[in-house]
C-alpha atoms as a PDB file:
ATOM      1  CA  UNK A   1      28.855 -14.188 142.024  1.00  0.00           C
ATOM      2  CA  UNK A   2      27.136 -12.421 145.258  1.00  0.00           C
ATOM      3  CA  UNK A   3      28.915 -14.322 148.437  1.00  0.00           C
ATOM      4  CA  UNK A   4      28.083 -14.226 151.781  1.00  0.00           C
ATOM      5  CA  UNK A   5      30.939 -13.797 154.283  1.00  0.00           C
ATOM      6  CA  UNK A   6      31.946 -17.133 156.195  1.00  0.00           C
ATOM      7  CA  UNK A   7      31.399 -16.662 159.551  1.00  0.00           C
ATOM      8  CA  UNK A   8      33.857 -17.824 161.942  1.00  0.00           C
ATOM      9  CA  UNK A   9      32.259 -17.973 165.610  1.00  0.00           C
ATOM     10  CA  UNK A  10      28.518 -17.633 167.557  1.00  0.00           C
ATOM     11  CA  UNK A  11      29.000 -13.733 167.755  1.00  0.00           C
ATOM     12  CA  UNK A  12      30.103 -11.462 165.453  1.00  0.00           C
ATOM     13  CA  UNK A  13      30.423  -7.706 166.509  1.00  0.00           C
ATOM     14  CA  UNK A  14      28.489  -5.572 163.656  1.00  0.00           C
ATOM     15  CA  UNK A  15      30.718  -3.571 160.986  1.00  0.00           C
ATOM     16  CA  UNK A  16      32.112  -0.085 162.808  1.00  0.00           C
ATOM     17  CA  UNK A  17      32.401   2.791 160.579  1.00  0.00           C
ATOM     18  CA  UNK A  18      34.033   6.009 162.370  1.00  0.00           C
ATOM     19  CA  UNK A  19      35.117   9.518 161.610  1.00  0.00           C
ATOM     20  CA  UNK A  20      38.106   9.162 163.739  1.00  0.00           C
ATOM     21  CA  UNK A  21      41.593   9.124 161.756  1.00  0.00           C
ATOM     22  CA  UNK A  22      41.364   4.889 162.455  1.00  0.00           C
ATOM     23  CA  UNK A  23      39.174   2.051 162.766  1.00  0.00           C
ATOM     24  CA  UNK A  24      38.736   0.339 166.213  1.00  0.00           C
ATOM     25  CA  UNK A  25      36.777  -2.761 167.372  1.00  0.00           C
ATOM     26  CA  UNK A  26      37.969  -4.343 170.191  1.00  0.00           C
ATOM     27  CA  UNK A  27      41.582  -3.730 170.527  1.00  0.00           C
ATOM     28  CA  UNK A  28      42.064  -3.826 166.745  1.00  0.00           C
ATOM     29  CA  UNK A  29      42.660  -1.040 165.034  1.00  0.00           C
ATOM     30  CA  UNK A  30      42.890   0.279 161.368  1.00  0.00           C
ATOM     31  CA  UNK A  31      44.510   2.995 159.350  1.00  0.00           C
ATOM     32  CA  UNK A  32      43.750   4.585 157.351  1.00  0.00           C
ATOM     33  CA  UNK A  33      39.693   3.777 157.754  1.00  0.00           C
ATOM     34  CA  UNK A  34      39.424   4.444 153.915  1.00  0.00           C
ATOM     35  CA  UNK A  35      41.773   4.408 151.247  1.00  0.00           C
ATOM     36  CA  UNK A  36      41.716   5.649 147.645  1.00  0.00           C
ATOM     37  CA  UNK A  37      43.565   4.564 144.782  1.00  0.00           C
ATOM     38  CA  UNK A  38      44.447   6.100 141.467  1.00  0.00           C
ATOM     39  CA  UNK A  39      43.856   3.477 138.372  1.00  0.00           C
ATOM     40  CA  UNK A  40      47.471   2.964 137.965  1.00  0.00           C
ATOM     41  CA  UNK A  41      48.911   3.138 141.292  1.00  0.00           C
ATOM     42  CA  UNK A  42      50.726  -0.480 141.967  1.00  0.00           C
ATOM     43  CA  UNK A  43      49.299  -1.050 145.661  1.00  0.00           C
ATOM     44  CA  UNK A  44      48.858   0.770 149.073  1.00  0.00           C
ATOM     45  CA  UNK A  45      48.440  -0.069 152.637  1.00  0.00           C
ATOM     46  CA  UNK A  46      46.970  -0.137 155.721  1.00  0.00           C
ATOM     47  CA  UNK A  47      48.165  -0.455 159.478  1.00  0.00           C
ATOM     48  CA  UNK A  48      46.925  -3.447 161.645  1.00  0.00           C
ATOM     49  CA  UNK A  49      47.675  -2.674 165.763  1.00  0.00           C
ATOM     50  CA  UNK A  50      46.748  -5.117 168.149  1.00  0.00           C
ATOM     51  CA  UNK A  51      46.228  -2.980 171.453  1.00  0.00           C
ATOM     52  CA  UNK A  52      45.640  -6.355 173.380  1.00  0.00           C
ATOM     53  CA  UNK A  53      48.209  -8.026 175.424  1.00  0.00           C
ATOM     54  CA  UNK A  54      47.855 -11.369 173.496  1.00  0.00           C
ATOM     55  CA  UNK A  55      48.526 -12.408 170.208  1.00  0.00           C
ATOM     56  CA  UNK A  56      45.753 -11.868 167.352  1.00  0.00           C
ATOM     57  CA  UNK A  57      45.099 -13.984 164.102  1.00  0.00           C
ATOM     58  CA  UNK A  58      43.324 -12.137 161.696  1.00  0.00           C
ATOM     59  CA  UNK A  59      41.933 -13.019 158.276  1.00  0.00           C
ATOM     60  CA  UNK A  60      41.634 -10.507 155.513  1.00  0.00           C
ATOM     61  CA  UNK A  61      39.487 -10.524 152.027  1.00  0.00           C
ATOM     62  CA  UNK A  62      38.698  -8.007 149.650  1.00  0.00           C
ATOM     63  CA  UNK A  63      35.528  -8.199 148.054  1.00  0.00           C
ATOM     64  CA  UNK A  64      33.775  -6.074 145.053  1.00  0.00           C
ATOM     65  CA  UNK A  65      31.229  -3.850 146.470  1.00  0.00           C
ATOM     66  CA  UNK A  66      28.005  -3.061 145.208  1.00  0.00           C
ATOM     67  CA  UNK A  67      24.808  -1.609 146.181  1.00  0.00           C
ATOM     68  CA  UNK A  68      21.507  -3.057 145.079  1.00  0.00           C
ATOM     69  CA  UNK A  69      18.570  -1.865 146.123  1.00  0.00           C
ATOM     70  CA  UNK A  70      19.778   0.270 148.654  1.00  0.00           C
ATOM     71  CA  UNK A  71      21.935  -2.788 150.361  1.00  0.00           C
ATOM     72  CA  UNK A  72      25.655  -3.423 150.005  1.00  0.00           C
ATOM     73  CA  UNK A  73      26.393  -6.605 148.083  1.00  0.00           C
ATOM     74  CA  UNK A  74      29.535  -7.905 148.488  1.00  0.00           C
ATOM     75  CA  UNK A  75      30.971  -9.790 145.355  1.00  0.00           C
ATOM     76  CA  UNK A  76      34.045 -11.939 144.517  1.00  0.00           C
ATOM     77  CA  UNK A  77      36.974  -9.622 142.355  1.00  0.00           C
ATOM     78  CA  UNK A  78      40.282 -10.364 140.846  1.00  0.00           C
ATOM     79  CA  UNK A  79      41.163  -6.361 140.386  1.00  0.00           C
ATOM     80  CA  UNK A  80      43.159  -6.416 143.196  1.00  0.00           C
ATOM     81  CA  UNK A  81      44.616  -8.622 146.103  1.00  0.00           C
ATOM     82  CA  UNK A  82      44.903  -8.190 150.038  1.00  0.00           C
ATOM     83  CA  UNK A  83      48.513  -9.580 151.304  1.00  0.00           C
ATOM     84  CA  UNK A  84      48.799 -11.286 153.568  1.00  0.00           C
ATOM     85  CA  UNK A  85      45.398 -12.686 153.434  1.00  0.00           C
ATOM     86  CA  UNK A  86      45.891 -13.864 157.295  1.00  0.00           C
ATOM     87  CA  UNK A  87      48.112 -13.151 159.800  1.00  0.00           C
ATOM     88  CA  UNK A  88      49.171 -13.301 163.342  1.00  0.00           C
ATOM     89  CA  UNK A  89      49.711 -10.067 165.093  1.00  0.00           C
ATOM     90  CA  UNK A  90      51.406 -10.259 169.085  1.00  0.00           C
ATOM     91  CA  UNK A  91      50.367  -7.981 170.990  1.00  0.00           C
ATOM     92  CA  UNK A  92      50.778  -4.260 171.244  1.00  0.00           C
ATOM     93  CA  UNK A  93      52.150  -4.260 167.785  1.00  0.00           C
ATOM     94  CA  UNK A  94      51.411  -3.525 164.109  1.00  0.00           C
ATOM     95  CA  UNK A  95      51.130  -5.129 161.054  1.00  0.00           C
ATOM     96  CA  UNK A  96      51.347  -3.601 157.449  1.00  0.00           C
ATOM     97  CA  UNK A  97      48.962  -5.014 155.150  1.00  0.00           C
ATOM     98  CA  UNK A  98      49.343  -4.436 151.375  1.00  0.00           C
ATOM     99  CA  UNK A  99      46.743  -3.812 148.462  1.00  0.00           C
ATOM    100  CA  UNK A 100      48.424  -4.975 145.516  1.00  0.00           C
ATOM    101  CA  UNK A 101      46.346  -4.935 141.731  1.00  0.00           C
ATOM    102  CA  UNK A 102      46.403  -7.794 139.927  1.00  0.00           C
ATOM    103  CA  UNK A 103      44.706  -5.873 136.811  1.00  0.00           C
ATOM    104  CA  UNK A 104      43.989  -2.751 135.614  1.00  0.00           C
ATOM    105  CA  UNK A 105      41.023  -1.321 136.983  1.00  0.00           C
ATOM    106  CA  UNK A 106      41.034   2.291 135.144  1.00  0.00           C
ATOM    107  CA  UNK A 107      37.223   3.069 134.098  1.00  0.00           C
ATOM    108  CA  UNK A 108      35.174   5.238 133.094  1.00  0.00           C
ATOM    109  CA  UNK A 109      33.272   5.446 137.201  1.00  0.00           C
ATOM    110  CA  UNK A 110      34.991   4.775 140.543  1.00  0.00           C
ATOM    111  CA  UNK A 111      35.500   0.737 141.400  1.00  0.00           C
ATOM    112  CA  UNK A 112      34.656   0.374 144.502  1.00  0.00           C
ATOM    113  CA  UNK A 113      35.534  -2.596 146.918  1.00  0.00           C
ATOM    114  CA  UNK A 114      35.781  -3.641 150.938  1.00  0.00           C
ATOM    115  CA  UNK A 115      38.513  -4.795 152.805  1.00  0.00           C
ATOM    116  CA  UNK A 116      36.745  -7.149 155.446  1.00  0.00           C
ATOM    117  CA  UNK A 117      38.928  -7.990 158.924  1.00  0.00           C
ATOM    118  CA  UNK A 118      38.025 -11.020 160.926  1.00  0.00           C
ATOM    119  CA  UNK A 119      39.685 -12.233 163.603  1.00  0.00           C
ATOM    120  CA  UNK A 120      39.863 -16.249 163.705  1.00  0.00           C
ATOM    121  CA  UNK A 121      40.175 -18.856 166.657  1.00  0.00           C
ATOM    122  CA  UNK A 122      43.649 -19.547 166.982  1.00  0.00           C
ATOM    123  CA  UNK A 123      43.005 -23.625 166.176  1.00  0.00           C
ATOM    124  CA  UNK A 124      46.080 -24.829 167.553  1.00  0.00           C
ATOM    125  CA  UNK A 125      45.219 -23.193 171.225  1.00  0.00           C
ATOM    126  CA  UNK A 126      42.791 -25.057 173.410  1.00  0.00           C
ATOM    127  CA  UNK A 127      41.769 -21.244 174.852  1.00  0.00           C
ATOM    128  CA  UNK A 128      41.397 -19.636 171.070  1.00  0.00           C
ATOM    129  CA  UNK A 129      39.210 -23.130 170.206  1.00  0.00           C
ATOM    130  CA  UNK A 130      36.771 -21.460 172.834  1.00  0.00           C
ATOM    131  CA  UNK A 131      36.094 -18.171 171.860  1.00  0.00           C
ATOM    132  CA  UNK A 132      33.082 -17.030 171.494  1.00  0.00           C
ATOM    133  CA  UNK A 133      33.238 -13.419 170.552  1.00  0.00           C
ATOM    134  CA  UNK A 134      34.935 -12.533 167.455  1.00  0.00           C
ATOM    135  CA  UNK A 135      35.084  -8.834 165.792  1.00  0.00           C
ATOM    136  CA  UNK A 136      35.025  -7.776 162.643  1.00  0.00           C
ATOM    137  CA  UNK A 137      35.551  -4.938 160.663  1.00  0.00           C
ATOM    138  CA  UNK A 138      34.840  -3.254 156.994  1.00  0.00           C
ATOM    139  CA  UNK A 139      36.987  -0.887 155.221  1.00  0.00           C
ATOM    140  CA  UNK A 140      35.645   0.772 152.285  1.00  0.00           C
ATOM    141  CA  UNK A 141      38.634   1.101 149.396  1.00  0.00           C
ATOM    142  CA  UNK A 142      38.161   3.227 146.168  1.00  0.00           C
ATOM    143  CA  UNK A 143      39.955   3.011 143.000  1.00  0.00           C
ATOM    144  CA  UNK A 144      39.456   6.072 140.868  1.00  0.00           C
ATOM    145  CA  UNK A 145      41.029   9.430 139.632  1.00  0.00           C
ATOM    146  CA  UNK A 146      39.791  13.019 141.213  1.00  0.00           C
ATOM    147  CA  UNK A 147      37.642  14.175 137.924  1.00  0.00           C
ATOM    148  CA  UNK A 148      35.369  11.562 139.108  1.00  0.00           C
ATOM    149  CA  UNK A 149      33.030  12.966 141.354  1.00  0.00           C
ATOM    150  CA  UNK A 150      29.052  12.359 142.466  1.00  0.00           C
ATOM    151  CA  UNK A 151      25.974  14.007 140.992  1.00  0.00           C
ATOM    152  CA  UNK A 152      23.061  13.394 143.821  1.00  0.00           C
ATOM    153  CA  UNK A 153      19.344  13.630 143.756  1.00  0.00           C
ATOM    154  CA  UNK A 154      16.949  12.926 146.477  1.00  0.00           C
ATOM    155  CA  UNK A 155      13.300  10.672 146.393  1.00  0.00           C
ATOM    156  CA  UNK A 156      11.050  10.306 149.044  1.00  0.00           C
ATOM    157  CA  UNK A 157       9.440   6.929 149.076  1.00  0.00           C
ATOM    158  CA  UNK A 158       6.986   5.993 151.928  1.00  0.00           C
ATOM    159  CA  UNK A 159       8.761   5.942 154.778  1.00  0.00           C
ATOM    160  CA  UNK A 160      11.891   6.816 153.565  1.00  0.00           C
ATOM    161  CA  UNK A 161      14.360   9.243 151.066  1.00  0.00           C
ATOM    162  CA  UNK A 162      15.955   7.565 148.927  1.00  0.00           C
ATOM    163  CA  UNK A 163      19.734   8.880 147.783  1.00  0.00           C
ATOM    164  CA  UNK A 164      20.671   8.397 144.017  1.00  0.00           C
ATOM    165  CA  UNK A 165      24.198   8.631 142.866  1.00  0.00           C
ATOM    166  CA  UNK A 166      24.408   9.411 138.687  1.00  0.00           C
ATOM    167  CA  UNK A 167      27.394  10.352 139.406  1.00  0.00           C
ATOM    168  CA  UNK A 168      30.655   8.460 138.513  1.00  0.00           C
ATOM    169  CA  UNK A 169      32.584   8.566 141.892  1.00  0.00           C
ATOM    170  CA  UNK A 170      30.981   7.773 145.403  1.00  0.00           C
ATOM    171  CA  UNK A 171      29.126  10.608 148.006  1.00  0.00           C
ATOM    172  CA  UNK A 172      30.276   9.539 151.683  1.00  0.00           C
ATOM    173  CA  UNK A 173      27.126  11.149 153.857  1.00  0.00           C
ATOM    174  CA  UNK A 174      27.236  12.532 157.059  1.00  0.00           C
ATOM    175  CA  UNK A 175      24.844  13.851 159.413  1.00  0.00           C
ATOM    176  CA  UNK A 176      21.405  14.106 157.295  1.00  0.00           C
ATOM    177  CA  UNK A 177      18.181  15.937 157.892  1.00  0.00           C
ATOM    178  CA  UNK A 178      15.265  16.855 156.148  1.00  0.00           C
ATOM    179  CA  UNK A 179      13.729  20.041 156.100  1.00  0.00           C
ATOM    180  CA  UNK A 180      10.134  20.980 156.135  1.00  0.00           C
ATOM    181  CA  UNK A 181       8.127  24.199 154.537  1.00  0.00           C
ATOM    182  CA  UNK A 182       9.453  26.424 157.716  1.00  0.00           C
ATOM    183  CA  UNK A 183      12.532  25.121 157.255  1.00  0.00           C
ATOM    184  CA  UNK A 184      13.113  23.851 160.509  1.00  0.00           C
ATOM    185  CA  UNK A 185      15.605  20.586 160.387  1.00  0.00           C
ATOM    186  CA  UNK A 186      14.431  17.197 161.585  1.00  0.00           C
ATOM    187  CA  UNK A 187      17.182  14.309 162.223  1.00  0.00           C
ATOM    188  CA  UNK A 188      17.697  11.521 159.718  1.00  0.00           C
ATOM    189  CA  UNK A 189      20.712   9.828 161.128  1.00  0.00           C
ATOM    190  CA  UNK A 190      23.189  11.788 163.169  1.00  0.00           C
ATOM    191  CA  UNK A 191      26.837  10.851 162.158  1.00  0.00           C
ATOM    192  CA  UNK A 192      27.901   8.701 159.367  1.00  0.00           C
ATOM    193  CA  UNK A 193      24.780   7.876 157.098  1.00  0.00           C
ATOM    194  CA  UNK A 194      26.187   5.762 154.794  1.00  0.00           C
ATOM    195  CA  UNK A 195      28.317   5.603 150.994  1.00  0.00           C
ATOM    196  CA  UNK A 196      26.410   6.037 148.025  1.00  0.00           C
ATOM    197  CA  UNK A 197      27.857   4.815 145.712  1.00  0.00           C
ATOM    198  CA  UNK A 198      28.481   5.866 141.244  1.00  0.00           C
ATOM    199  CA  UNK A 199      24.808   5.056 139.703  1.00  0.00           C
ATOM    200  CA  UNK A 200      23.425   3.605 142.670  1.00  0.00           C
ATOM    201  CA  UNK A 201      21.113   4.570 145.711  1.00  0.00           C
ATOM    202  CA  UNK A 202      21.233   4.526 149.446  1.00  0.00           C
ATOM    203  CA  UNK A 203      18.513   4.322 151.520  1.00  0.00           C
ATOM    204  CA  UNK A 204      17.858   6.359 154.565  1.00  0.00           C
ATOM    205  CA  UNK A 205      14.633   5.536 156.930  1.00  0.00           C
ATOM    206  CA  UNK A 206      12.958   7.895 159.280  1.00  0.00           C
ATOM    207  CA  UNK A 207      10.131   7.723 161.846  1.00  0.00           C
ATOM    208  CA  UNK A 208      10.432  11.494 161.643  1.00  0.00           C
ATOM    209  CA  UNK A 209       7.171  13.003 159.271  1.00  0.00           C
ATOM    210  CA  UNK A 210       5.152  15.616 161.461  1.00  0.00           C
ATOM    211  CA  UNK A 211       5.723  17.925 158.193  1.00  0.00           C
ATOM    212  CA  UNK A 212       6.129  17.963 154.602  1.00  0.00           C
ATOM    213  CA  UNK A 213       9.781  17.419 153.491  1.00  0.00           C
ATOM    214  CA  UNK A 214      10.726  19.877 150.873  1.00  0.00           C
ATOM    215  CA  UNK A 215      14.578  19.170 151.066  1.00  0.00           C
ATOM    216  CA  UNK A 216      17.265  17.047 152.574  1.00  0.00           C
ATOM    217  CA  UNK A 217      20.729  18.390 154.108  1.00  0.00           C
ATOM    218  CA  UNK A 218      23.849  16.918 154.893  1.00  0.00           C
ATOM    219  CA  UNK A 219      27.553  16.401 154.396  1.00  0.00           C
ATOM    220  CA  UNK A 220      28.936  14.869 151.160  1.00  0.00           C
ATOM    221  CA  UNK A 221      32.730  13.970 151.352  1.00  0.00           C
ATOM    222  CA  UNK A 222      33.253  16.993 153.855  1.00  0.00           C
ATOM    223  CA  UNK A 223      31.210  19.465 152.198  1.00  0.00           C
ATOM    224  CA  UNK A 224      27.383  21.092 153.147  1.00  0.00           C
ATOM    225  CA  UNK A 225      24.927  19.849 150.661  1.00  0.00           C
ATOM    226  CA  UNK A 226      21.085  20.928 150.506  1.00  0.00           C
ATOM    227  CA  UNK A 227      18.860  18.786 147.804  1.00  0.00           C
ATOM    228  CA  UNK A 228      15.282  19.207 147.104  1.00  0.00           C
ATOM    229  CA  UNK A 229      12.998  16.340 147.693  1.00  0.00           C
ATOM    230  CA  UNK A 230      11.957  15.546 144.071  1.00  0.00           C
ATOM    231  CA  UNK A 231       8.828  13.401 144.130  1.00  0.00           C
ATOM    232  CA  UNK A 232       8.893   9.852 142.727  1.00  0.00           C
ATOM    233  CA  UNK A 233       8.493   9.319 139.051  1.00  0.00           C
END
């Protein structure tokens, strides 16, 4: 069943993806800002620091994630838990966080899931009760073996190209372009683009057409990638 995530104040600040080494929002921060399992590894972990000077209380869940047309669904899984699922963190220290599978998950295409951070009112303090800004943050986690790789093709469909993944592990994009008949290269989305991920399609606008795009460019898990723009079928 598709959930939506329980929101926990008036403001949320949006997910923050990152190339750096961790995640930050606010003064949270999280390492590693991916992680990737093999099917029969037991569990992993991540790094929690509070950089504040106060203490933190944090929920965690770990959802399914899916892509549906185009848009990440998030969906309720018993592959594997998140421990603790909420915690209290003083400040200027770290907590370790475990992934732990209940399950096998071994198949035939990456499993693919999000670890989403929130941090929670503390209830019990009459200045937590009155906070108004919370973060949040989403961690992309992987469970797969490294035969499993992604097989891309690109549409173009109105105002946008459409990635598709037939592959059966996930493409992590960076910096895209398109290209036009002299190839000269016109911006898509500078930085991180987005995860596509096995047999499923991301979708990348532009406001960018003064030519005709023959191709797109970018970076797929850390390597150059040129695709011709096939035209819809």
């Amino acid at each position: 069943m598709c959930i939506m995530i329980k929101r926990f104040a008036v403001l949320i600040v949006p997910v923050l993806l990152t190339l750096a080494p961790s995640l930050m929002a606010g003064q949270l921060t999280v390492a590693p800002i991916r992680l990737t399992m093999s099917p029969t590894q037991p569990n992993a972990t991540f790094t929690l620091t509070n950089g504040s000077n106060e203490d933190g209380f944090y929920q965690l869940q770990l959802f399914a994630w899916e892509q549906e047309g185009g848009e990440t669904q998030l969906k309720r899984q018993q592959d594997l838990v998140i421990t603790p699922p909420v915690t209290m963190i003083p400040g200027n220290s770290d907590q370790i966080v475990r992934v732990v599978r209940q399950r096998p998950t071994d198949s035939e295409k990456e499993k693919s899931y999000r670890l989403i951070i929130s941090e929670v009112p503390d209830t019990e303090s009459e200045r937590g009760a009155q906070l108004k800004v919370l973060l949040r943050l989403s961690v992309p986690v992987f469970v797969g073996d490294k035969s499993q790789t992604h097989a891309l093709s690109v549409t173009r469909q109105q105002g946008r190209f459409v990635i598709h993944n037939g592959g059966n592990g996930h493409a992590r994009l960076v910096d895209a372009y398109w290209l036009d008949n002299q190839q000269q290269r016109h911006i898509i989305h500078k930085g991180l683009a987005g995860y596509v991920l096995p047999d499923s399609e991301l979708w990348l606008d532009t406001d960018d057409f003064s030519g005709q795009p023959v191709a797109v460019t970018f970076t797929a898990n850390g390597k150059s990638l040129t695709l011709p723009v096939e035209e819809e079928k």
